[in-house]
C-alpha atoms as a PDB file:
ATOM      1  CA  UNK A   1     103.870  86.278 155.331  1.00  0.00           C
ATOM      2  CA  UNK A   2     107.076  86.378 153.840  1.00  0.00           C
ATOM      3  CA  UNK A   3     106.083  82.821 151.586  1.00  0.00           C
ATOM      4  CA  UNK A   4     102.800  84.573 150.616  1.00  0.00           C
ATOM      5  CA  UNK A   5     104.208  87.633 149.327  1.00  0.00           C
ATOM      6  CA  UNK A   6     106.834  85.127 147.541  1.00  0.00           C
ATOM      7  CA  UNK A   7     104.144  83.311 145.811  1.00  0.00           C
ATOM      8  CA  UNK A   8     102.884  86.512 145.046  1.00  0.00           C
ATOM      9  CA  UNK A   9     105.588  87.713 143.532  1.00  0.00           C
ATOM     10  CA  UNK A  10     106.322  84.663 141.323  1.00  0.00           C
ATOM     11  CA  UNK A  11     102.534  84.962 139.948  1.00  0.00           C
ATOM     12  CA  UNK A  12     103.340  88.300 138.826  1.00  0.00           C
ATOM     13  CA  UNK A  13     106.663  87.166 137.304  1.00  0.00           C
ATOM     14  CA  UNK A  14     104.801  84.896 135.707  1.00  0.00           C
ATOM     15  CA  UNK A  15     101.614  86.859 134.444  1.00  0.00           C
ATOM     16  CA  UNK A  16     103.726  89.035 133.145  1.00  0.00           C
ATOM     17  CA  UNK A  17     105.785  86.340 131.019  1.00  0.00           C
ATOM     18  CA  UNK A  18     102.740  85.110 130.002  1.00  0.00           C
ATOM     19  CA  UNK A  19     101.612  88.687 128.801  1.00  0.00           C
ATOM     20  CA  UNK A  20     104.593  89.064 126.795  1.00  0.00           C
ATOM     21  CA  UNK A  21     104.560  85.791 124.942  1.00  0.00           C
ATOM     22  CA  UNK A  22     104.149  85.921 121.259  1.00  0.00           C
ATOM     23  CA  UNK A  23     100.796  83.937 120.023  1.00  0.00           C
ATOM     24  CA  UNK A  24     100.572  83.083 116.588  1.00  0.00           C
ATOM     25  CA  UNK A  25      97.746  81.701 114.399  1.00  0.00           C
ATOM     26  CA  UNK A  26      96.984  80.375 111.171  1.00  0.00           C
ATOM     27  CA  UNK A  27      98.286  79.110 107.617  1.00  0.00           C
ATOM     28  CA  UNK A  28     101.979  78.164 107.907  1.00  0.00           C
ATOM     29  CA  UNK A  29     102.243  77.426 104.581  1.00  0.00           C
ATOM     30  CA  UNK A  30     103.189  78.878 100.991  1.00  0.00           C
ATOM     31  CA  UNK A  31     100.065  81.078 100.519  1.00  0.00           C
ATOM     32  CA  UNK A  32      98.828  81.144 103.968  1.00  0.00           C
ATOM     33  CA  UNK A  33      97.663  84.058 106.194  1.00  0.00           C
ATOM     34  CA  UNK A  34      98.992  84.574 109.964  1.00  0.00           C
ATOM     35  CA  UNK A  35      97.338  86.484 112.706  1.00  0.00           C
ATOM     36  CA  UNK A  36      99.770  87.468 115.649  1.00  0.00           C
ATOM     37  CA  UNK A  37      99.200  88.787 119.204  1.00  0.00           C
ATOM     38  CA  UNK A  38     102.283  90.519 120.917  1.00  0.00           C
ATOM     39  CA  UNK A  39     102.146  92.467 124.024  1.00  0.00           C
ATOM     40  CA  UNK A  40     100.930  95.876 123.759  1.00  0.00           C
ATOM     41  CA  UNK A  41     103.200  98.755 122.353  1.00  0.00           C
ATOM     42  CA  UNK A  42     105.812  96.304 120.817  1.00  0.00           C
ATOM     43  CA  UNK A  43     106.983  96.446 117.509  1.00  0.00           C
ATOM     44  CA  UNK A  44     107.410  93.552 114.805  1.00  0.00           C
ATOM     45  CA  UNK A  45     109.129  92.744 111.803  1.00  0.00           C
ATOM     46  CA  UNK A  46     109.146  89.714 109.356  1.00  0.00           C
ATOM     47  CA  UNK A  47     112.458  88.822 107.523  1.00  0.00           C
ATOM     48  CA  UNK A  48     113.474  92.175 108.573  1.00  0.00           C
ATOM     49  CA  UNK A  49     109.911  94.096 106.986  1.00  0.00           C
ATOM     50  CA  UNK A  50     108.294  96.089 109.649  1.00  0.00           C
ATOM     51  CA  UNK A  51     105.042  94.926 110.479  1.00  0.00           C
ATOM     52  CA  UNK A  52     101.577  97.263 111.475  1.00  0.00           C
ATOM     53  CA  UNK A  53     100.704  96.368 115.117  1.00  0.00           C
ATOM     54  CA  UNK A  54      97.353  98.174 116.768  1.00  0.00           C
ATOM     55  CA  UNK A  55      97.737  99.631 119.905  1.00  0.00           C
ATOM     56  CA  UNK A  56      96.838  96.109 121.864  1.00  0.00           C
ATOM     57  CA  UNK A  57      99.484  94.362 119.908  1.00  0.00           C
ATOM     58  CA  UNK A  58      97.829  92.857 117.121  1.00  0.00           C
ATOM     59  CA  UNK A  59      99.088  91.933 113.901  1.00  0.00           C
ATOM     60  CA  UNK A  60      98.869  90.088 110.705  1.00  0.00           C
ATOM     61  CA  UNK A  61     101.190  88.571 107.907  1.00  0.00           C
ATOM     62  CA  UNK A  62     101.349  86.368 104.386  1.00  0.00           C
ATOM     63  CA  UNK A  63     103.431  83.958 102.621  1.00  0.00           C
ATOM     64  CA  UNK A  64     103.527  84.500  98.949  1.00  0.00           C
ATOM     65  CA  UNK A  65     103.228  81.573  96.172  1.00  0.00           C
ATOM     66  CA  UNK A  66     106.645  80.538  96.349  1.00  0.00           C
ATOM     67  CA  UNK A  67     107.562  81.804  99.890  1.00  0.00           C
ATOM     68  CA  UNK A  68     111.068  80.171 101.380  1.00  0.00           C
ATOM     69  CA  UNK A  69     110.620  77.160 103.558  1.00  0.00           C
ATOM     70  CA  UNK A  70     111.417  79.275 106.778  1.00  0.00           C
ATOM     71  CA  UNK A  71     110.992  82.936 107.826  1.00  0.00           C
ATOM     72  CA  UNK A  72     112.057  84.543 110.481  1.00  0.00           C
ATOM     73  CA  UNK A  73     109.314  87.070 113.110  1.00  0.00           C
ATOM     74  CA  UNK A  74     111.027  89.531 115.597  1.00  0.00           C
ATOM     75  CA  UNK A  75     109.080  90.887 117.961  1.00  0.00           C
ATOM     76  CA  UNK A  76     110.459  93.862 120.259  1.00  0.00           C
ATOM     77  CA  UNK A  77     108.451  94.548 123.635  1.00  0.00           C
ATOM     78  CA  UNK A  78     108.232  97.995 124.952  1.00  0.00           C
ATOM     79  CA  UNK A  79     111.043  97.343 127.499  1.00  0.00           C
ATOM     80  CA  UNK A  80     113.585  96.464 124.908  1.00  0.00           C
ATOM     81  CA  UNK A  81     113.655  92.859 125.157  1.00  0.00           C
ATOM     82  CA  UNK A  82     113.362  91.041 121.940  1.00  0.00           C
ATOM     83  CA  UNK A  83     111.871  87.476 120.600  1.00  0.00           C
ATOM     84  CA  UNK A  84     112.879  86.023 117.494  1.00  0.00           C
ATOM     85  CA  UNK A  85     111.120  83.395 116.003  1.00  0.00           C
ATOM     86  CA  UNK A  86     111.870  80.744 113.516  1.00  0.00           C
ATOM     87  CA  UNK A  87     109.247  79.955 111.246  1.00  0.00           C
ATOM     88  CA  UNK A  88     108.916  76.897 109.130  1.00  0.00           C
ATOM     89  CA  UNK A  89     106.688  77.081 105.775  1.00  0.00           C
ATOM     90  CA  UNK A  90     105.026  74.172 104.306  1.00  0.00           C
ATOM     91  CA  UNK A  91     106.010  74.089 100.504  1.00  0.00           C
ATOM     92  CA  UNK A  92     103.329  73.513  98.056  1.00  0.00           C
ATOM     93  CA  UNK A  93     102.564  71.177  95.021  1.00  0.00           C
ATOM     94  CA  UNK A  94     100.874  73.214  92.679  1.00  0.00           C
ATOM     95  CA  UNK A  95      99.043  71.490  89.146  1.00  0.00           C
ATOM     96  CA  UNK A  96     100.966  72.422  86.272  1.00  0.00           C
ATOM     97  CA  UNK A  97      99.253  71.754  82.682  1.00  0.00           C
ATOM     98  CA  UNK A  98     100.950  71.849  79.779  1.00  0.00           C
ATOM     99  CA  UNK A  99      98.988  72.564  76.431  1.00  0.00           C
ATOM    100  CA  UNK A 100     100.233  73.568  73.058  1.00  0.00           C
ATOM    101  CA  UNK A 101      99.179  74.534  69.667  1.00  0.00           C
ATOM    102  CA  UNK A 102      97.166  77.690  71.085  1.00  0.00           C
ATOM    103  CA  UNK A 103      96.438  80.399  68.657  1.00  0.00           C
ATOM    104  CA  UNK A 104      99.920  83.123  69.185  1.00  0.00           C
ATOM    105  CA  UNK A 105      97.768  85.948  69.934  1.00  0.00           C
ATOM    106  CA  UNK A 106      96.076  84.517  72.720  1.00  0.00           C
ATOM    107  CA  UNK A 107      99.622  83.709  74.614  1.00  0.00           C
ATOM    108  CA  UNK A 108     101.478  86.805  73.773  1.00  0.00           C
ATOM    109  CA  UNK A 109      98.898  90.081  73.433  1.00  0.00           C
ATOM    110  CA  UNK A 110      99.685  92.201  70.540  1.00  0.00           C
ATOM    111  CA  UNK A 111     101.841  95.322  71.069  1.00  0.00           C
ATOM    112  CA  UNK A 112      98.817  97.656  71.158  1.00  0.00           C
ATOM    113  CA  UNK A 113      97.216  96.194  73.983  1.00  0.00           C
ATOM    114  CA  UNK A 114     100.449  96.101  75.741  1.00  0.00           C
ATOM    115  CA  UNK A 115     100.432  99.466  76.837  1.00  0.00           C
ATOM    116  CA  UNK A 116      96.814  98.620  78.259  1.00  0.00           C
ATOM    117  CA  UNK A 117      97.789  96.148  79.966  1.00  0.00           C
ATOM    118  CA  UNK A 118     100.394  97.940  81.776  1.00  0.00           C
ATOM    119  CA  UNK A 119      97.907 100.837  82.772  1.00  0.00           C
ATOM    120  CA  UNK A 120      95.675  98.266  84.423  1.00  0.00           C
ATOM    121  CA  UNK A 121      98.678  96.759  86.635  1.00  0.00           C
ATOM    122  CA  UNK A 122      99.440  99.995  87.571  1.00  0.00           C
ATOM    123  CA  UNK A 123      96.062 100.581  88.666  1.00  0.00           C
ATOM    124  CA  UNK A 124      95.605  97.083  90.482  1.00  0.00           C
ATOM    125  CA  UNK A 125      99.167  97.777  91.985  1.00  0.00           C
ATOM    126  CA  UNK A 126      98.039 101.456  93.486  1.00  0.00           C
ATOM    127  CA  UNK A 127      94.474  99.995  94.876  1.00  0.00           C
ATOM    128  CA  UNK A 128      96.584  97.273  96.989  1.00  0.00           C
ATOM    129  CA  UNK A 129      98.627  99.753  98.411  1.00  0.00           C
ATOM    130  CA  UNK A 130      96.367 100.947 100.980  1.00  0.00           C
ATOM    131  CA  UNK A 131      98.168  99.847 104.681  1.00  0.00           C
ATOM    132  CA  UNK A 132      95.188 101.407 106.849  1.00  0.00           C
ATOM    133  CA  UNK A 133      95.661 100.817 110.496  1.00  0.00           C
ATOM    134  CA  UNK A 134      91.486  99.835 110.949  1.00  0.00           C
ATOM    135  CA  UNK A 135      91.542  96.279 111.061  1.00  0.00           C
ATOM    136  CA  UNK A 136      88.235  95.432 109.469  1.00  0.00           C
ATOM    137  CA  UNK A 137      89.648  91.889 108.877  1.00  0.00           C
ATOM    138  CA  UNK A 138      88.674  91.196 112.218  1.00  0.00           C
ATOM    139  CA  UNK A 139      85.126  90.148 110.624  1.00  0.00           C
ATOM    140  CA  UNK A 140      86.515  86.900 109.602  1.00  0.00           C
ATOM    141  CA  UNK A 141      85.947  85.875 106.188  1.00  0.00           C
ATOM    142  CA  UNK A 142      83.059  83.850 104.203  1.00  0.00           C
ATOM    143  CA  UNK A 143      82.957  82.800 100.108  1.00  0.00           C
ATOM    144  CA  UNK A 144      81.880  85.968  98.474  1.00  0.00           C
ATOM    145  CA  UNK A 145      80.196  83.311  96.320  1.00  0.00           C
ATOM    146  CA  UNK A 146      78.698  79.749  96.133  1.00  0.00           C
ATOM    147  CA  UNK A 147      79.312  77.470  93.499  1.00  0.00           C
ATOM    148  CA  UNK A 148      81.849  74.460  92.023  1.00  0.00           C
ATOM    149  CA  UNK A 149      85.304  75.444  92.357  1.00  0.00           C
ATOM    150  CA  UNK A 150      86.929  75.659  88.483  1.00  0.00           C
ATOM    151  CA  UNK A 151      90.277  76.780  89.710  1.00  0.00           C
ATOM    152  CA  UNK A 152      92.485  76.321  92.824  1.00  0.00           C
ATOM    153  CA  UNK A 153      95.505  79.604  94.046  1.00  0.00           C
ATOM    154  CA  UNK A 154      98.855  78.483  92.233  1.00  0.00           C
ATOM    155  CA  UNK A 155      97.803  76.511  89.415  1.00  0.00           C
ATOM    156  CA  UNK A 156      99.712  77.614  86.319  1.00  0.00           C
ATOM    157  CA  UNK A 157      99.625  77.184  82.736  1.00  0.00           C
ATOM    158  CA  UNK A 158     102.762  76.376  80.078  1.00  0.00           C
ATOM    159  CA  UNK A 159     101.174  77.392  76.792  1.00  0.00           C
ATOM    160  CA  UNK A 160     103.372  76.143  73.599  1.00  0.00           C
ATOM    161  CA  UNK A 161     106.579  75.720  75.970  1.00  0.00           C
ATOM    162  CA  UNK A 162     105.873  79.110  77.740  1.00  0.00           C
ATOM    163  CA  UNK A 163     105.344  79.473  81.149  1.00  0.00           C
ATOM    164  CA  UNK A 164     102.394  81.922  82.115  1.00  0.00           C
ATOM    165  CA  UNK A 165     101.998  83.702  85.120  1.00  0.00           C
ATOM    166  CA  UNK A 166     100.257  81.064  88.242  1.00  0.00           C
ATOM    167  CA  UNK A 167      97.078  81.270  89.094  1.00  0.00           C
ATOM    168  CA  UNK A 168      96.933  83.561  92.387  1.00  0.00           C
ATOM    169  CA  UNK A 169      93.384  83.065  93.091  1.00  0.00           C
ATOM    170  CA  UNK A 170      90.265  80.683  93.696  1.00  0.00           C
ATOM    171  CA  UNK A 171      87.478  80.650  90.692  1.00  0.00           C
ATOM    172  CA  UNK A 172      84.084  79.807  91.535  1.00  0.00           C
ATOM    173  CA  UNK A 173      81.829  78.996  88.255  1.00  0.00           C
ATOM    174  CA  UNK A 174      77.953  80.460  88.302  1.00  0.00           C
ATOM    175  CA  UNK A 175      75.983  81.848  85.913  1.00  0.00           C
ATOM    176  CA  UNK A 176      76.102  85.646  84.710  1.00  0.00           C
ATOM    177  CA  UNK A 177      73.890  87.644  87.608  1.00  0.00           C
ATOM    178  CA  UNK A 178      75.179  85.567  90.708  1.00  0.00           C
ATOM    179  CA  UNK A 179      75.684  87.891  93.473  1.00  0.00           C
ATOM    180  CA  UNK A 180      79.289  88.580  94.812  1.00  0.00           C
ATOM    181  CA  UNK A 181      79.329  89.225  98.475  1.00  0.00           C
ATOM    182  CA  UNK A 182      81.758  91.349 100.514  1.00  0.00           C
ATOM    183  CA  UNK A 183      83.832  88.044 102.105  1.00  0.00           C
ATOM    184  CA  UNK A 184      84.794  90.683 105.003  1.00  0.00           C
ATOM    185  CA  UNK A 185      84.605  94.072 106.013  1.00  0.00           C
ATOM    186  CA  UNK A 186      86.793  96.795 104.415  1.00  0.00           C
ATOM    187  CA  UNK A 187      86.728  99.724 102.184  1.00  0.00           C
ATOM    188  CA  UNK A 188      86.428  99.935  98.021  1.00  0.00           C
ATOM    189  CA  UNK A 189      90.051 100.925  96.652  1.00  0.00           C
ATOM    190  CA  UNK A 190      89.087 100.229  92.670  1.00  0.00           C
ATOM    191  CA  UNK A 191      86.055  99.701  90.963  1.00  0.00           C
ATOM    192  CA  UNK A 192      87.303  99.048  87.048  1.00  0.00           C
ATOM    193  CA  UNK A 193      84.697  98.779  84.611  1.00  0.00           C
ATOM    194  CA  UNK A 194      86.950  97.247  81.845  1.00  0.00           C
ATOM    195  CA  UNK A 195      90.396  95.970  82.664  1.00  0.00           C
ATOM    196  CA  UNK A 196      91.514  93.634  79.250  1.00  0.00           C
ATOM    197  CA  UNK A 197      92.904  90.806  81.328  1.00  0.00           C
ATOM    198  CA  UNK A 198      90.007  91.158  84.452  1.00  0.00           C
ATOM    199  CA  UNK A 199      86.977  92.137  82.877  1.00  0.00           C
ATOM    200  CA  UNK A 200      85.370  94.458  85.471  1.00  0.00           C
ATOM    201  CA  UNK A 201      87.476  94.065  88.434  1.00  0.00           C
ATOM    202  CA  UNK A 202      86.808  95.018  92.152  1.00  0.00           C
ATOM    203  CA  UNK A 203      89.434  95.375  94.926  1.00  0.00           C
ATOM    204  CA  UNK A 204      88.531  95.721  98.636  1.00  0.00           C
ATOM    205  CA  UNK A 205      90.967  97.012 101.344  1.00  0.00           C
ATOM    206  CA  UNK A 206      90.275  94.645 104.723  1.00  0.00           C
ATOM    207  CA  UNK A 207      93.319  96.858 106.572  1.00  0.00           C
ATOM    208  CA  UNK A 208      96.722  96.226 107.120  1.00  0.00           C
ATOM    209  CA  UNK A 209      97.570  95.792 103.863  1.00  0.00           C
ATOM    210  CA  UNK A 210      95.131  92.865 103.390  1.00  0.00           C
ATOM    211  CA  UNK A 211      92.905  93.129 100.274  1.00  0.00           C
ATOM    212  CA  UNK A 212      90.778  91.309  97.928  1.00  0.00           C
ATOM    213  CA  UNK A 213      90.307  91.165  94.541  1.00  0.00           C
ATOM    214  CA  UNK A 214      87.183  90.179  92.243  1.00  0.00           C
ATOM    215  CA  UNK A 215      87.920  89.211  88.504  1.00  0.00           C
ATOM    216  CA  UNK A 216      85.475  89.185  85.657  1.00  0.00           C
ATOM    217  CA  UNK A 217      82.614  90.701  87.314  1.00  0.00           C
ATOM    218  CA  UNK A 218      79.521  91.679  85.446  1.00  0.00           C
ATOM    219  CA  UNK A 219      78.518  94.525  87.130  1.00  0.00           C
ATOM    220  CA  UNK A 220      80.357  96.842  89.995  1.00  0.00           C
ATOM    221  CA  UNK A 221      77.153  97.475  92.587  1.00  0.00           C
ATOM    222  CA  UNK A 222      79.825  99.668  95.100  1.00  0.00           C
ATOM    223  CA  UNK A 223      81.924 102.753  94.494  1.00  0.00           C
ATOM    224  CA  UNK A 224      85.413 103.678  95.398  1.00  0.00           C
ATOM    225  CA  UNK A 225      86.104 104.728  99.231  1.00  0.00           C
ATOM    226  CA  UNK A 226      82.834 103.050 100.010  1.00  0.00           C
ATOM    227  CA  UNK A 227      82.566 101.234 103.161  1.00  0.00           C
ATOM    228  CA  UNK A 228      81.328  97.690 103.187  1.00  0.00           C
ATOM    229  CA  UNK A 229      79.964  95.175 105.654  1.00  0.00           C
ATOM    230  CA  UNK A 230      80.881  91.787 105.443  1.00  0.00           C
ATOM    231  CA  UNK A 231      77.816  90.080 103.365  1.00  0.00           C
ATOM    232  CA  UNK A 232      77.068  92.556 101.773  1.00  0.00           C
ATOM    233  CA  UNK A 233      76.649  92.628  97.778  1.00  0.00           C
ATOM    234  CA  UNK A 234      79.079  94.098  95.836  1.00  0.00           C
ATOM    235  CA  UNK A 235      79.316  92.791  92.311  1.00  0.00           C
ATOM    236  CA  UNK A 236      77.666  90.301  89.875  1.00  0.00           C
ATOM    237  CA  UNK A 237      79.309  87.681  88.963  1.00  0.00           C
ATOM    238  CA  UNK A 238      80.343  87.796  84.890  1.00  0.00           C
ATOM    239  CA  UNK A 239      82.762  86.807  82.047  1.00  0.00           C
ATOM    240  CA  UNK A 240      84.234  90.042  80.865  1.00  0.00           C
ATOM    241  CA  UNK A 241      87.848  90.082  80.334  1.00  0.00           C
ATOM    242  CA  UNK A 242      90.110  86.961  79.115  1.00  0.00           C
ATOM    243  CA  UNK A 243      87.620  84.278  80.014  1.00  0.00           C
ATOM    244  CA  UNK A 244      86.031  80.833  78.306  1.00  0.00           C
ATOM    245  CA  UNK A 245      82.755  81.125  80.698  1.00  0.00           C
ATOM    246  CA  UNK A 246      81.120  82.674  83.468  1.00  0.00           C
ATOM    247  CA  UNK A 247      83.032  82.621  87.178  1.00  0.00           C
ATOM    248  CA  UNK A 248      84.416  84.545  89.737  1.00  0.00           C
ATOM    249  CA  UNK A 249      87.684  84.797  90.194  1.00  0.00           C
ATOM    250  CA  UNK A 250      88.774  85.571  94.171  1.00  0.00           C
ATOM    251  CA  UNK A 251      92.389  86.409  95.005  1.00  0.00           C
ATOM    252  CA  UNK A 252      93.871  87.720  98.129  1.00  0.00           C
ATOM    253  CA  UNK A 253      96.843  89.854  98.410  1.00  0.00           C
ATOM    254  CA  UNK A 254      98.847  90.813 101.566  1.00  0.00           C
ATOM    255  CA  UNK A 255     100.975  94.137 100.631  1.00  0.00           C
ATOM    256  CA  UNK A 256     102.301  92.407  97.707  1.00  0.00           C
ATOM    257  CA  UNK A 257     102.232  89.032  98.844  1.00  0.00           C
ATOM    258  CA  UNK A 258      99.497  86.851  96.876  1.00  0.00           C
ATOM    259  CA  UNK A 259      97.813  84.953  99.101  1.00  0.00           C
ATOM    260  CA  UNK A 260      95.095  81.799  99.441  1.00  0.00           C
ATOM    261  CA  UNK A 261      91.728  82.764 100.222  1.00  0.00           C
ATOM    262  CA  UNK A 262      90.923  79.076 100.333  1.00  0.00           C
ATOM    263  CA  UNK A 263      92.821  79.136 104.072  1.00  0.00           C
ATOM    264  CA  UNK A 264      90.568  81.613 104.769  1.00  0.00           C
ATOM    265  CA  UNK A 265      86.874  80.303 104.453  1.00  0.00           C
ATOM    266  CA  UNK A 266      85.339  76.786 105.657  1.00  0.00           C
ATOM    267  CA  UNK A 267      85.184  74.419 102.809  1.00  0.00           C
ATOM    268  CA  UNK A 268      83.038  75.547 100.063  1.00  0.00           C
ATOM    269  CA  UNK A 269      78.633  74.114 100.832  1.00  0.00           C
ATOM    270  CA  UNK A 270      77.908  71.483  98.605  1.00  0.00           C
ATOM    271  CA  UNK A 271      75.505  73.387  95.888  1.00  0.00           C
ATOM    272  CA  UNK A 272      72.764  71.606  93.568  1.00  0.00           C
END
């Protein structure tokens, strides 16, 4: 009796160890996305940021373009005790081009747009605050498009000797009309009809600060505060904006982490 109620007890010791343990899953790597499972009512942190957990423990996290090799994740439980984990980061090679004798107007916008340009950022910047605690996410994510890939997350450009700011998304070339799909579920936080840089620009809220944006769009189909499934159409794809040709450009953003939503999807289907 007395070794049954032993082996009983150790089982529960070690359910509840089990329980408490930390899961993690996803891209460890400069750009990636990381979903974590703690146990529930604990609290989080990341480098010393507080993370959003739901009520069963859940939570998610990004590395940004040039994120550190290592980060560190703290994870309180509800009884005090506390796991800290050390992260390693895979660092990125990223394709640098080089090209020179562009027209000066094209790599440094007049003043008068300048002030444009700002009100747009400012606009972007206030649509990717939303931090709701739905985590609509949990749809998973697909291409909000189909076609060749034209441009890869953290590409950048040095146009006559100066740097430009990377490339923080995925472009996916197709022709003027080509529907753009909600990649998850989430909720419409700006629907811009003329941005200069991003043509007609979409962002989508996907909950805890996850969000996606679409550049260059031809037409907006959605609305702001609208809800959208995952699948659903959005947008047309377009070349307002800064643009050579018709594509879509796709970035991710975590709070103001930029993110890869390469990592996200499968590979992209072989089109005709």
């Amino acid at each position: 009796m007395i070794r049954t109620l032993a082996a009983a007890v150790f089982c529960f010791a070690a359910m509840q160890a089990q329980a408490a343990e930390v899961m993690l899953k996803g891209s460890f790597t400069q750009g990636g996305l990381v979903f974590g499972q703690a146990v529930p009512g604990a609290t989080a942190s990341l480098d010393g940021r507080p993370l959003r957990l739901t009520s069963d423990g859940r939570f998610i996290f990004g590395f940004g373009r040039e994120a550190a090799p290592t980060a560190t994740l703290s994870v309180t439980a509800p009884d005090g005790s506390v796991e800290t984990r050390a992260l390693e980061i895979a660092q990125r090679d990223y394709d640098i081009q080089r090209i020179d004798g562009i027209q000066k107007d094209y790599v440094s916008p007049p003043e008068e747009v300048l002030a444009r340009i700002r009100a747009d950022a400012a606009a972007a910047a206030k649509a990717r605050e939303a931090d709701r605690p739905e985590t609509d996410f949990d749809s998973g994510f697909i291409w909000p498009a189909q076609g060749p890939i034209s441009g890869v997350y953290g590409s950048q450009r040095i146009l006559n000797g100066e740097p430009r700011q990377p490339h923080y998304g995925v472009d996916i070339a197709g022709p003027v009309g080509t529907p753009v799909m909600a990649p998850a579920d989430g909720v419409v936080t700006l629907a811009h009809p003329e941005m200069y840089f991003s043509g007609a620009t979409l962002i989508m809220d996907h909950g805890h600060g996850l969000s996606s944006s679409f550049l260059h769009l031809d037409k907006i189909l959605v609305t702001e505060g609208q809800r959208v499934k995952q699948g659903e159409v959005v947008a047309l794809m377009g070349k307002s904006g800064r643009v050579t040709g018709a594509h879509l450009d796709w970035r991710m953003n975590w709070h103001d982490e930029r993110i890869d939503p390469a990592l996200l999807v499968p590979p992209m289907p072989k089109t005709e």
